[in-house]
N, C-alpha and C. Protein backbone atom coordinates (compact mmCIF):
# COMPACT_ATOMS: atom_id res chain seq x y z
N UNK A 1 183.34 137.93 122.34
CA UNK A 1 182.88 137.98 123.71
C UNK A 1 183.73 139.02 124.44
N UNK A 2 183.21 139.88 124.82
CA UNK A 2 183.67 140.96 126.11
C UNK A 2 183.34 141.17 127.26
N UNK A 3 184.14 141.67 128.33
CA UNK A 3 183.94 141.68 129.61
C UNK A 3 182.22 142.58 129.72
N UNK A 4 181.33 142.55 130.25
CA UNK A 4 180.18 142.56 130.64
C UNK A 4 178.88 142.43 129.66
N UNK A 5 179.64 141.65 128.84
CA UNK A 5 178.04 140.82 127.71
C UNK A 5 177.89 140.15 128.37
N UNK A 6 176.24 139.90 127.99
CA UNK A 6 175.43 139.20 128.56
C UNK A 6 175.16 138.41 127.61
N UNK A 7 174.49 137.34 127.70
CA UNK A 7 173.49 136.55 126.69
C UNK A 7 172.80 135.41 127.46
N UNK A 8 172.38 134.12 126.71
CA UNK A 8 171.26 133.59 127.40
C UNK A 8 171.73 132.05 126.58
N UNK A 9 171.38 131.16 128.02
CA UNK A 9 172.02 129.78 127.59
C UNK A 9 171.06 128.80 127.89
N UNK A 10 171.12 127.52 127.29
CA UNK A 10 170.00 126.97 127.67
C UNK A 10 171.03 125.08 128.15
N UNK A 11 170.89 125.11 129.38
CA UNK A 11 171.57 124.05 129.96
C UNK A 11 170.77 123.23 130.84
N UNK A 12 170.78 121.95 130.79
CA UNK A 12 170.16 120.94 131.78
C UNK A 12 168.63 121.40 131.56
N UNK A 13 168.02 121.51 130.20
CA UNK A 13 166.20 122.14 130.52
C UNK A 13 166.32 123.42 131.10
N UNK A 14 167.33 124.11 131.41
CA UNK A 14 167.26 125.73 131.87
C UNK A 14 167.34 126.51 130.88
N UNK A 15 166.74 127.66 131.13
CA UNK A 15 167.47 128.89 130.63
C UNK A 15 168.02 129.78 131.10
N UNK A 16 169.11 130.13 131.42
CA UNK A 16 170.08 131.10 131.99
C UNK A 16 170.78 132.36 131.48
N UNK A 17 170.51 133.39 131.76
CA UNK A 17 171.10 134.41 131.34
C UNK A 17 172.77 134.21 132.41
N UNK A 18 174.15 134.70 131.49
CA UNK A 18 175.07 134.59 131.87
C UNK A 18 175.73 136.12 131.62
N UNK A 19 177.16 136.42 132.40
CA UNK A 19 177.59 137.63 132.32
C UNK A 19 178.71 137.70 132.29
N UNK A 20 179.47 138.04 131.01
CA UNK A 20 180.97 137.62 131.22
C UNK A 20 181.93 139.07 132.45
N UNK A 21 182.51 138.03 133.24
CA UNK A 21 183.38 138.96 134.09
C UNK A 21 184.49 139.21 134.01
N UNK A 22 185.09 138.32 133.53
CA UNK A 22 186.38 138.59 132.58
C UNK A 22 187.48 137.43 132.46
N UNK A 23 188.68 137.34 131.62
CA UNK A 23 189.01 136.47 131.63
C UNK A 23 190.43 136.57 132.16
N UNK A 24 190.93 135.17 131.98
CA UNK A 24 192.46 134.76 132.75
C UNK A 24 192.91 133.62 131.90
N UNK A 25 194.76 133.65 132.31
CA UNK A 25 195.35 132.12 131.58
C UNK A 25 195.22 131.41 132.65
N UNK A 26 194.84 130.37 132.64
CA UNK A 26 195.19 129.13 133.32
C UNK A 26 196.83 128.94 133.33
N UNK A 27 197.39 128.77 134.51
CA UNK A 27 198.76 128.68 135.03
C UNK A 27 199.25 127.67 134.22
N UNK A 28 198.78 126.55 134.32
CA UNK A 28 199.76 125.51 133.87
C UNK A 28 199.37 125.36 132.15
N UNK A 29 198.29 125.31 131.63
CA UNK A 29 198.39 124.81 130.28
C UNK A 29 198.03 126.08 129.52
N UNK A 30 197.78 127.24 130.36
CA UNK A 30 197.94 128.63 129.67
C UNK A 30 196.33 128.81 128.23
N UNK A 31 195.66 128.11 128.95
CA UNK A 31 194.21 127.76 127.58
C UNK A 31 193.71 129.19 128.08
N UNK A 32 192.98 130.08 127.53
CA UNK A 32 192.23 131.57 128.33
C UNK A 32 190.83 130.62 128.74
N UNK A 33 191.18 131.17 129.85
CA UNK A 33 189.54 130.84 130.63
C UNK A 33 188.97 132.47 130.81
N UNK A 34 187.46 131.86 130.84
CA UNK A 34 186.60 132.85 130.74
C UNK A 34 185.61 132.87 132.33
N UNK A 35 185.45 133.95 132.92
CA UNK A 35 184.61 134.16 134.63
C UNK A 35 183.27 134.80 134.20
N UNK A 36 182.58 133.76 134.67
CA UNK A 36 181.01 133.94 133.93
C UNK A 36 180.26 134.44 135.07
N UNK A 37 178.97 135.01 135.60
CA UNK A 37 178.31 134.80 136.78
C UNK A 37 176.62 134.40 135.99
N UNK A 38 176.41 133.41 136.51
CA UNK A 38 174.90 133.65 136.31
C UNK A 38 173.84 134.96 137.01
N UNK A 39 173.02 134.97 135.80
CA UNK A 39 171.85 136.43 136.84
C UNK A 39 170.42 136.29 136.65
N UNK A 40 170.65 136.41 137.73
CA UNK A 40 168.90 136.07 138.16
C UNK A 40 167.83 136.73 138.00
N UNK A 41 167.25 136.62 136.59
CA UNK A 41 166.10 137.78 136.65
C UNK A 41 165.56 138.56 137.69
N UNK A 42 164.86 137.94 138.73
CA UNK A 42 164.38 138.52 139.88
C UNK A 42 164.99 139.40 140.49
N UNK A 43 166.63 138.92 140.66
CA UNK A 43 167.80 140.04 140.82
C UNK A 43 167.97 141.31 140.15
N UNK A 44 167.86 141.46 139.17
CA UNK A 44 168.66 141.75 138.21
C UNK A 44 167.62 143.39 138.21
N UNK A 45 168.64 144.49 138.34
CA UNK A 45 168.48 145.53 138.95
C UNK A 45 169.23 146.69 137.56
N UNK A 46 168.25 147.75 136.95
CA UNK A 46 168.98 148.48 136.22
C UNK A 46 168.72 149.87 136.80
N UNK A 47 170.39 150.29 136.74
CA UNK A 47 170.55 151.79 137.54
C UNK A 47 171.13 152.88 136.49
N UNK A 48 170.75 153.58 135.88
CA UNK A 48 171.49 154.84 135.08
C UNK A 48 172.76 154.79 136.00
N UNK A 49 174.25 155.11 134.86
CA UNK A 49 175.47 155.30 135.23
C UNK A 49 175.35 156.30 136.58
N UNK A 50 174.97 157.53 136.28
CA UNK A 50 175.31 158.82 136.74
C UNK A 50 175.08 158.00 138.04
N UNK A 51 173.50 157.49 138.58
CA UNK A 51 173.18 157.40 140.26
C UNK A 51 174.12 156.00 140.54
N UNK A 52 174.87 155.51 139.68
CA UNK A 52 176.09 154.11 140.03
C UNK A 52 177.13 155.47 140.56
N UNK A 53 177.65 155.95 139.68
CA UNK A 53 178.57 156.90 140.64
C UNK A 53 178.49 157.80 141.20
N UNK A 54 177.10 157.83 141.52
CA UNK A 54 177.34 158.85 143.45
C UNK A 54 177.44 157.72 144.29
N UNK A 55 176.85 156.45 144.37
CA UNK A 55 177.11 155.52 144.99
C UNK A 55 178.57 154.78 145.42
N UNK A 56 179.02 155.14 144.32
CA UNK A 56 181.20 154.53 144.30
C UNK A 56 181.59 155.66 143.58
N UNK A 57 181.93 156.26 144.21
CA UNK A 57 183.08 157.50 144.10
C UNK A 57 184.32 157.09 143.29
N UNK A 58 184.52 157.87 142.68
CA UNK A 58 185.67 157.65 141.97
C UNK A 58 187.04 157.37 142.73
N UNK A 59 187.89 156.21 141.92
CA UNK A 59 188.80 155.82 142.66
C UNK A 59 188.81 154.82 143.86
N UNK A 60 187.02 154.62 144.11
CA UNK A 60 187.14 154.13 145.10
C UNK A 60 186.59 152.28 145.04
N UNK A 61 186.78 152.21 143.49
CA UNK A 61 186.44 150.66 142.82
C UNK A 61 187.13 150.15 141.52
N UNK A 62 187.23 149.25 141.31
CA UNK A 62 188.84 148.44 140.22
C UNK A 62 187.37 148.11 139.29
N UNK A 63 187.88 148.80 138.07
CA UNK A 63 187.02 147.52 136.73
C UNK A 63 187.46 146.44 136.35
């Protein structure tokens, strides 16, 4: 699993596409947790790189 795979889950009778955002230790018992977002088909918007960065200028966003 890597920071911006996607895949597709099936929970409670749903199906959900999920998106990994990245991960972290948990402070106290140090287990790696993983930052998921769900995405919403209807949402879900594809832009060629190049017109993403005239939009955010370089330098001017954290991966």
């Amino acid at each position: 699993m890597n920071k911006g795979d996607l895949f597709t889950v099936y929970l409670n009778g749903s199906t959900m596409t999920v998106c990994v955002l990245g991960f972290y230790n948990e402070e106290y018992s140090g287990e790696e947790m993983v930052l998921l977002a769900v995405v919403g088909h209807e949402n879900m918007v594809h832009v060629p790189l190049e017109d993403l960065e005239a939009l955010f200028p370089q330098r001017k966003h954290i991966n």
